[in-house]
Protein backbone atom coordinates (compact mmCIF):
# COMPACT_ATOMS: atom_id res chain seq x y z
CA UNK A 1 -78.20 -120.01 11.51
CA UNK A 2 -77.73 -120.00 15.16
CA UNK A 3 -75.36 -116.63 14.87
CA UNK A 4 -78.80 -115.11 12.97
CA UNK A 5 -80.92 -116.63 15.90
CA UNK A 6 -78.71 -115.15 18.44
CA UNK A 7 -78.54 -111.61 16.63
CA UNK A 8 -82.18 -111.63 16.19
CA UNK A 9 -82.94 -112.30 19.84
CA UNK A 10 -79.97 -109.45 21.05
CA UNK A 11 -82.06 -107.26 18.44
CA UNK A 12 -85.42 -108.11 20.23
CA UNK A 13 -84.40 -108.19 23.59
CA UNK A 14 -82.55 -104.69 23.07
CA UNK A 15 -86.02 -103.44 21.32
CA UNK A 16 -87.77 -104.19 24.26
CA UNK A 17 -85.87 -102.61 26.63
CA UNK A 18 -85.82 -99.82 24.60
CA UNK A 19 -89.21 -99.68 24.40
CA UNK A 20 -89.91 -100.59 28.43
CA UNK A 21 -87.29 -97.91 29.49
CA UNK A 22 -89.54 -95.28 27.50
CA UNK A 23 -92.56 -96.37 29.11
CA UNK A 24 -90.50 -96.14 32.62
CA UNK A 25 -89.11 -92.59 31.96
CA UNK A 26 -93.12 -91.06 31.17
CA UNK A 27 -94.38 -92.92 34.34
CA UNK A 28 -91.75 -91.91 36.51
CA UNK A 29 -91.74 -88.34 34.75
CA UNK A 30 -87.89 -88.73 34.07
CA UNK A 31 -88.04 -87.67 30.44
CA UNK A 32 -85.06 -86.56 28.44
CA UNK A 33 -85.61 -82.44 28.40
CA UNK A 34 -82.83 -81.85 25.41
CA UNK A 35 -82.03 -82.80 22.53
CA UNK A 36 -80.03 -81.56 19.21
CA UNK A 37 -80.12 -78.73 17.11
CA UNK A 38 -78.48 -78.09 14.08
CA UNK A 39 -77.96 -74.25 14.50
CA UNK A 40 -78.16 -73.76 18.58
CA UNK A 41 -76.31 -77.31 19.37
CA UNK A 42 -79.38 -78.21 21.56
CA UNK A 43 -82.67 -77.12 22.76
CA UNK A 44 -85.61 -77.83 25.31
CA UNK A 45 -88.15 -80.62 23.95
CA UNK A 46 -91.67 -79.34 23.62
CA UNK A 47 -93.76 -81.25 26.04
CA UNK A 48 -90.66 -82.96 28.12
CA UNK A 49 -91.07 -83.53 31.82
CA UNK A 50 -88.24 -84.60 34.35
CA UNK A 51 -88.37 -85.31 37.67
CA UNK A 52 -85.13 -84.25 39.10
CA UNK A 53 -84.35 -85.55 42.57
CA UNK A 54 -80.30 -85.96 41.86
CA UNK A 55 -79.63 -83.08 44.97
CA UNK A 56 -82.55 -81.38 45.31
CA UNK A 57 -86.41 -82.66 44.28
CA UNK A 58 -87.78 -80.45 41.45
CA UNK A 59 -90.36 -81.10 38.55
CA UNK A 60 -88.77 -79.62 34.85
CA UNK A 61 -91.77 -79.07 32.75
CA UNK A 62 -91.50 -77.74 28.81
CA UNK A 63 -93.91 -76.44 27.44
CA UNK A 64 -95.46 -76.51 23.67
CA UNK A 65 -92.80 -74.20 22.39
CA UNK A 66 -89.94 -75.49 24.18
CA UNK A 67 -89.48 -73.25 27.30
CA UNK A 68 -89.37 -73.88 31.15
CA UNK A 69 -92.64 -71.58 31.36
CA UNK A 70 -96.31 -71.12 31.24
CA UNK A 71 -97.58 -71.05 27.27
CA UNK A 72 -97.37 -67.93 26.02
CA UNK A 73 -98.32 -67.12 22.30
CA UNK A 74 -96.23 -65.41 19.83
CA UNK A 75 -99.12 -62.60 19.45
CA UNK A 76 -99.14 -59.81 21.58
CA UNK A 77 -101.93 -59.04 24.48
CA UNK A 78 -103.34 -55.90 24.37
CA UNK A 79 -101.90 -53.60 26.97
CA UNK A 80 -99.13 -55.52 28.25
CA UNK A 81 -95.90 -55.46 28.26
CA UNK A 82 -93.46 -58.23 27.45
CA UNK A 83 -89.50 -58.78 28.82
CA UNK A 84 -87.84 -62.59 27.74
CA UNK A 85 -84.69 -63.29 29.56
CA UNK A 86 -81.98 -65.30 28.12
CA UNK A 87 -79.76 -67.33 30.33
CA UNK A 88 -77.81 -70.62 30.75
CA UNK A 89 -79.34 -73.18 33.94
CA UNK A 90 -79.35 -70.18 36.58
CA UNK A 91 -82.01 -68.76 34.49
CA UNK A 92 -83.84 -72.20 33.94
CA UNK A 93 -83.80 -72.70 37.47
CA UNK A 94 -81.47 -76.47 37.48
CA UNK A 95 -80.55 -77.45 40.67
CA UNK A 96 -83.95 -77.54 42.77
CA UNK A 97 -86.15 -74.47 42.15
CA UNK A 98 -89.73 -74.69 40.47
CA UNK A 99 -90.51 -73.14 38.32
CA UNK A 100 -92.70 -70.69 40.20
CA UNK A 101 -90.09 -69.51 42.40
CA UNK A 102 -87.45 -68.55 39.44
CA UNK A 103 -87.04 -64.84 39.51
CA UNK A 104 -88.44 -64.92 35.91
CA UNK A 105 -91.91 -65.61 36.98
CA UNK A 106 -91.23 -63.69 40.33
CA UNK A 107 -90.34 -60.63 38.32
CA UNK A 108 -93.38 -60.94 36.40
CA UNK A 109 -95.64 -61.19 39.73
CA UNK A 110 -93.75 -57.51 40.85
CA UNK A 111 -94.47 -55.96 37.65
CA UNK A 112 -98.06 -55.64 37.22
CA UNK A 113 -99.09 -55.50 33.45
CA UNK A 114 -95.93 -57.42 32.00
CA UNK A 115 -95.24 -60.65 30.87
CA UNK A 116 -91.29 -62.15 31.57
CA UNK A 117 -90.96 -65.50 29.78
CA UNK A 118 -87.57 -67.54 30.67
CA UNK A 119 -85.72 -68.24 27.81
CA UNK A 120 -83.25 -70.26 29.76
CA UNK A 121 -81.31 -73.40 28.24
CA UNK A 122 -78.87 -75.64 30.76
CA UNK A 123 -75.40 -75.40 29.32
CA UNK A 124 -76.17 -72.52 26.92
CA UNK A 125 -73.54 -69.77 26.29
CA UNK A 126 -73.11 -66.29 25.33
CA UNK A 127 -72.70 -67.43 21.51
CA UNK A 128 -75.67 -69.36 21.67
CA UNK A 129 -78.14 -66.99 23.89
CA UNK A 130 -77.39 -64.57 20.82
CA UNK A 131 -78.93 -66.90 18.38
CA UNK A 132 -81.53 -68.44 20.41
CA UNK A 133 -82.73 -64.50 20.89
CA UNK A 134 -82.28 -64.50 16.52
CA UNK A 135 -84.43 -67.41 15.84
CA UNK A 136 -86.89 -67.84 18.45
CA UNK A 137 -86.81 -64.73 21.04
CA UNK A 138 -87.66 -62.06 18.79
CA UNK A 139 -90.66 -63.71 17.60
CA UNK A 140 -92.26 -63.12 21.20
CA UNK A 141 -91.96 -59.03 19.85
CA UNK A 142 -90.14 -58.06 23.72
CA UNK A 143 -90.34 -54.31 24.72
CA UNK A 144 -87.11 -55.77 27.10
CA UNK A 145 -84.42 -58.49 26.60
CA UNK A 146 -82.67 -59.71 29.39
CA UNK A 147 -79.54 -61.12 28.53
CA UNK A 148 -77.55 -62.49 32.48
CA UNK A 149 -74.09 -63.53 31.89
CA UNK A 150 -71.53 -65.56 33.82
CA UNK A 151 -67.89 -66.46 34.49
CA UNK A 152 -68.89 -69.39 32.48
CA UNK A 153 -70.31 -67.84 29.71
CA UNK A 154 -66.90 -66.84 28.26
CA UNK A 155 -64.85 -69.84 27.14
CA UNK A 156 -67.13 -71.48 25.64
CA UNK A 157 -68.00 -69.09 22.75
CA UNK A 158 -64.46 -69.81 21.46
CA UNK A 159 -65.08 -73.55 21.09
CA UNK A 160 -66.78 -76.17 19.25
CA UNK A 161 -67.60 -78.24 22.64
CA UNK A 162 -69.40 -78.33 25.48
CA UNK A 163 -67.25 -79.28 28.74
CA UNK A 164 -70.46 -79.18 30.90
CA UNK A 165 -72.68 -81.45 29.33
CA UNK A 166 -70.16 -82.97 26.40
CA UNK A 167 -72.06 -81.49 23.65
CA UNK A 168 -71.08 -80.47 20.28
CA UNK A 169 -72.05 -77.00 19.19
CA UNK A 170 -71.20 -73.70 17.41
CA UNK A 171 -69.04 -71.32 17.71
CA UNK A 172 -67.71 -67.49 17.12
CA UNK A 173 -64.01 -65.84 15.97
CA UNK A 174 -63.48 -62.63 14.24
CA UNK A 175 -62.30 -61.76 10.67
CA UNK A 176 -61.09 -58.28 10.87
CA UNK A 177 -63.88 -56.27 12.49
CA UNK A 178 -66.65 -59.16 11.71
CA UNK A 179 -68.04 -61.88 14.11
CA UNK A 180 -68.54 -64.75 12.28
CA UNK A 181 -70.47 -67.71 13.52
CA UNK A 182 -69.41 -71.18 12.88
CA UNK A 183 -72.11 -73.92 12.79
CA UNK A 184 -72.07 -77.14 15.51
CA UNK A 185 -70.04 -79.78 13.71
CA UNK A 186 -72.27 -82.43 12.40
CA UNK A 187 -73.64 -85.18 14.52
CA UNK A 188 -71.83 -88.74 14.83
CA UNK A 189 -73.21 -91.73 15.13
CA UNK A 190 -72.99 -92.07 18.78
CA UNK A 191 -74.37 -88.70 18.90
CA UNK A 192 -77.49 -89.57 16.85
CA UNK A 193 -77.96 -93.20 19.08
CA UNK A 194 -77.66 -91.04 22.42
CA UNK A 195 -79.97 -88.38 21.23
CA UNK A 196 -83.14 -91.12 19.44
CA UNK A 197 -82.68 -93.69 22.33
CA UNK A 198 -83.47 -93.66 25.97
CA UNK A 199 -81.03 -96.79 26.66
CA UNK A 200 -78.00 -95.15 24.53
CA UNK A 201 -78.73 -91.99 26.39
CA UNK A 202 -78.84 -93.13 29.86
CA UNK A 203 -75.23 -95.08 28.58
CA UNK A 204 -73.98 -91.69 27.38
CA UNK A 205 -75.06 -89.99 30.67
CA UNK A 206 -73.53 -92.40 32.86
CA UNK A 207 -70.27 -93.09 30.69
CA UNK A 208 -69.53 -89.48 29.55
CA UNK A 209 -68.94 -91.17 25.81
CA UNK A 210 -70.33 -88.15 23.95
CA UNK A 211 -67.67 -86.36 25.88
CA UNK A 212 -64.79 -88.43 24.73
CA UNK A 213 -65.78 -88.29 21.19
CA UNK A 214 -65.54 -84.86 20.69
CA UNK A 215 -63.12 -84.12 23.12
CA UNK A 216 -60.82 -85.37 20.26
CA UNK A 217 -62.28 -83.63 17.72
CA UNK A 218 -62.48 -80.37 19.41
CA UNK A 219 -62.49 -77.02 17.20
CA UNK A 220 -61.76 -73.89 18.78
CA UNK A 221 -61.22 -70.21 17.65
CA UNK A 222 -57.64 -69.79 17.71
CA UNK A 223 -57.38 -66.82 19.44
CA UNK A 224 -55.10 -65.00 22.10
CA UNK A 225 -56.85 -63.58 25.42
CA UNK A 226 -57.28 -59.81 24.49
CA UNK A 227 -58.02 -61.24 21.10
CA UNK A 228 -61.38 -63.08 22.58
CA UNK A 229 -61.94 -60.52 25.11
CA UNK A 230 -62.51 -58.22 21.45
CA UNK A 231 -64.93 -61.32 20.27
CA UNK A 232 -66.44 -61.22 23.15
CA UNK A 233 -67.73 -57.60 23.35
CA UNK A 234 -68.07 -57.65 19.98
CA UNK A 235 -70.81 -60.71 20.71
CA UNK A 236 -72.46 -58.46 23.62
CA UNK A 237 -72.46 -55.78 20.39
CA UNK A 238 -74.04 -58.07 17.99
CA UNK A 239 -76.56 -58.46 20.66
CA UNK A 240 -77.63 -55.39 20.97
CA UNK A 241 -77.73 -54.23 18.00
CA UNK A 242 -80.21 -56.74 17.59
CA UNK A 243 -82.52 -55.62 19.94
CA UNK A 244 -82.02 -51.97 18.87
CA UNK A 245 -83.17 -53.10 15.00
CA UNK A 246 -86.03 -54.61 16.59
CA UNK A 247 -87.01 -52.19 18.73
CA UNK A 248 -86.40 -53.63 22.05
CA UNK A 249 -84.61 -52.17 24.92
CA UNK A 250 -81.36 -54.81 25.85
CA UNK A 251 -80.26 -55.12 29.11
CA UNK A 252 -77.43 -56.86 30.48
CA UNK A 253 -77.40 -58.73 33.87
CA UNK A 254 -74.00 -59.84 35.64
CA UNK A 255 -74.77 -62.86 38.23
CA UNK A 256 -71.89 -64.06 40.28
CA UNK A 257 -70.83 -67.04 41.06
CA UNK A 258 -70.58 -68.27 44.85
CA UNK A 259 -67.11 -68.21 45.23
CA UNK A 260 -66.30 -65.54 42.83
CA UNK A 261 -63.97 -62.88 44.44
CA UNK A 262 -61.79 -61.33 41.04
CA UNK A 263 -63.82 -59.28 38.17
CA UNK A 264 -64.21 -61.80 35.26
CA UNK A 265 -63.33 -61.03 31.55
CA UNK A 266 -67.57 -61.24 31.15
CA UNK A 267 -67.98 -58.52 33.44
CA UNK A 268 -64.81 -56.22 31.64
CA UNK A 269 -66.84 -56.92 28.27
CA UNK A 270 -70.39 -55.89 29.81
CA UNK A 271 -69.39 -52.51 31.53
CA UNK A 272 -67.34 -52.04 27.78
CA UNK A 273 -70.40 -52.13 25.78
CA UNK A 274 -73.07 -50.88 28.12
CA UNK A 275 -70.87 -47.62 28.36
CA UNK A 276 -69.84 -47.12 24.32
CA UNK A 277 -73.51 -48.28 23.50
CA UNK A 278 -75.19 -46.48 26.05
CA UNK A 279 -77.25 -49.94 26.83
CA UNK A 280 -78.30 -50.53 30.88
CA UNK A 281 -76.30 -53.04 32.90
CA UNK A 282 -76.43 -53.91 35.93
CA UNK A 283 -73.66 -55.78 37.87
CA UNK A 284 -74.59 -57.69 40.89
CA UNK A 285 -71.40 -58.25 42.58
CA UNK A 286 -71.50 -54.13 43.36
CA UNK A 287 -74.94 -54.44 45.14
CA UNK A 288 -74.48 -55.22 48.87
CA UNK A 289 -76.99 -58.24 49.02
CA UNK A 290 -74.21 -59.81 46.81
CA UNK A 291 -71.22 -58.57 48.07
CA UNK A 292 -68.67 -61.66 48.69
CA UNK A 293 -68.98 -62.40 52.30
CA UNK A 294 -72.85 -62.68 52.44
CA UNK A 295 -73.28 -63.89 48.64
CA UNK A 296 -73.42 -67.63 50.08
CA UNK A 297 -77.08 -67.81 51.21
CA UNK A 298 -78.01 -67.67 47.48
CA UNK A 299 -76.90 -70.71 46.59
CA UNK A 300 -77.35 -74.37 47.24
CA UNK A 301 -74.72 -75.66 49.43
CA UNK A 302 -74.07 -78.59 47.36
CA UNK A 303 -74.85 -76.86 43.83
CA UNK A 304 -73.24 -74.07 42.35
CA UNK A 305 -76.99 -72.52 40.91
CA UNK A 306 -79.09 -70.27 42.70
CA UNK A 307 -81.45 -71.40 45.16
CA UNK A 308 -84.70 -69.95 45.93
CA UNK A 309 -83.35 -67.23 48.10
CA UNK A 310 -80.95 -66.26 45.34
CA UNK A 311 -84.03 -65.65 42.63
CA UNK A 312 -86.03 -64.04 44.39
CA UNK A 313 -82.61 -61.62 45.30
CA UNK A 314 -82.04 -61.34 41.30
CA UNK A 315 -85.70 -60.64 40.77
CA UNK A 316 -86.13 -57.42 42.89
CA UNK A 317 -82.54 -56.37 41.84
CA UNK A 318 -84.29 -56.65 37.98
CA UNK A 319 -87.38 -54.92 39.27
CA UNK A 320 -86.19 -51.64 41.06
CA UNK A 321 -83.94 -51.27 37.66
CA UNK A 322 -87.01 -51.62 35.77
CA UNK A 323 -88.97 -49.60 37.69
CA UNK A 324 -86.42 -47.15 38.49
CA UNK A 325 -85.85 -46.57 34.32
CA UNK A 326 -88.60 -47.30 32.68
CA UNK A 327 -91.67 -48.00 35.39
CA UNK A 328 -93.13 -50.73 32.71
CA UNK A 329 -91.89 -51.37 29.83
CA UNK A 330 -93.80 -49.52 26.13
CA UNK A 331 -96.67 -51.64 25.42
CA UNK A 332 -96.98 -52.45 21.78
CA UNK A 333 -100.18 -53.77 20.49
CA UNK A 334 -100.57 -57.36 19.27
């Protein structure tokens, strides 16, 4: 009786601090902004707002279809064009910019006529930008995708786990001359608690547990490196073939990082397809605003994302090679 008393009252107590904690995260606007997906490994809640003053003070807010952006409809607007940009947390604008200032919404303000909606997911990867553009990109109808890639972006394709946030997810190999996608393992238990509940959430944060569950179960494509350097441009192929079935111009975006001083494998891969596809790229290591020795102003001191310098140094880069191709993009109608 008493053990069922005691229970009962750790079962309360635990509901109500479940409960409070909730209530403390909408005041305070420091909402969870992720949570699982069975085919991307995890998305942007619709609706979500954070307040993130870790480094640098910046509101995060979602909006109704899951994006860091103003609401834009699925339906076309007369007479204007449309670009979505794909990215990991550069493009979403983590470490302390608004949303306002991310070159996303600055490259819509220097292209009169267009709309540029940031597709942007923290942690995302080449693998899962590709399927993100599949399932929920396309339906926007682009005239442009924007696909940037990273140093970062290349590992993790081959593996079914995220080392950056210590998330399970998908991931791609070849079989002959076929990419093959393989699905995010399924969920555990602790994975399901830290995903429905603020208080197992904040615990997973703060004691990397996720992280140490499926760093033991880790999956990964067994591959050598020119063997994933192949899966990798075949990825960046997949992805534009895409576009080209749907009518949509793909264009490829190299960022650096802030200490980057070698060419990466992502970089090899992008100048690969570009070239044999005949696809626009445009590397931003081999423009002198990013050249190695003056690259540092673009960045947070104490972050490795781009501050608002940096976006507003990708956005013009993005608009003179718009501008310079295509002037704006073909307008479709609705």
């Amino acid at each position: 009786m008493k053990l069922g008393f005691a229970l009962g009252g750790a079962a309360l107590a635990l509901g109500m601090s479940e409960v409070a904690g909730r209530v403390y995260a909408g005041l305070a606007r420091k909402e969870r902004i992720l949570t699982a997906d069975a085919i991307l490994g995890w998305r942007p809640i619709p609706g979500a707002v954070q307040f993130d003053d870790d480094l640098y003070p910046h509101l995060i807010e979602i909006n109704s279809q899951g994006l860091r952006d103003r609401e834009y409809t699925y339906a076309r607007t007369p007479n204007v064009g449309r670009i979505v940009v794909l990215g990991d947390s550069v493009v979403f604008g983590s470490g302390g910019v608004d949303a306002d200032k991310c070159f996303t919404e600055l490259l819509e303000e220097s292209l009169p006529g267009v709309e540029v909606i940031n597709l942007g997911v923290p942690a995302f990867s080449t693998d899962q930008e590709y399927l993100y553009l599949r399932e929920e990109g396309l339906r926007y109808r682009p005239d442009v995708v924007v696909l940037c890639l990273f140093s970062n972006d290349f590992d993790p394709c081959f593996t079914s786990y995220c080392d950056s946030n210590g998330k399970p997810k998908g991931y791609v190999s070849l079989q002959g001359d076929r990419l093959v996608f393989h699905d995010p393992p399924e969920l555990g238990w602790w994975d399901r608690l830290a995903y429905a509940s603020y208080l197992f959430g904040l615990a997973d944060r703060r004691l990397s547990l996720s992280a140490r569950f499926h760093e033991r179960s880790r999956r990964e494509a067994n591959l050598d490196p020119a063997a994933r350097l192949r899966t990798y441009e075949a990825l960046l192929d997949e992805v534009v073939t895409l576009c080209e079935e749907h009518e949509t111009s793909p264009v490829m975006v190299y960022i650096p990082s802030k200490a980057q001083t070698l060419n990466t494998s992502v970089q090899q891969a992008m100048h690969t397809v570009a070239e044999r596809r005949t696809v626009w790229a445009l590397d931003l290591t081999r423009r002198e605003s990013f050249a190695n020795g003056s690259r540092q102003r673009f960045y947070f001191e104490r972050d490795l994302h781009l501050n608002e310098a940096g976006h507003r140094a990708v956005a013009d880069a993005l608009q003179e090679l718009l501008a310079d191709r295509i002037g704006s993009p073909v307008v479709r109608g609705p």
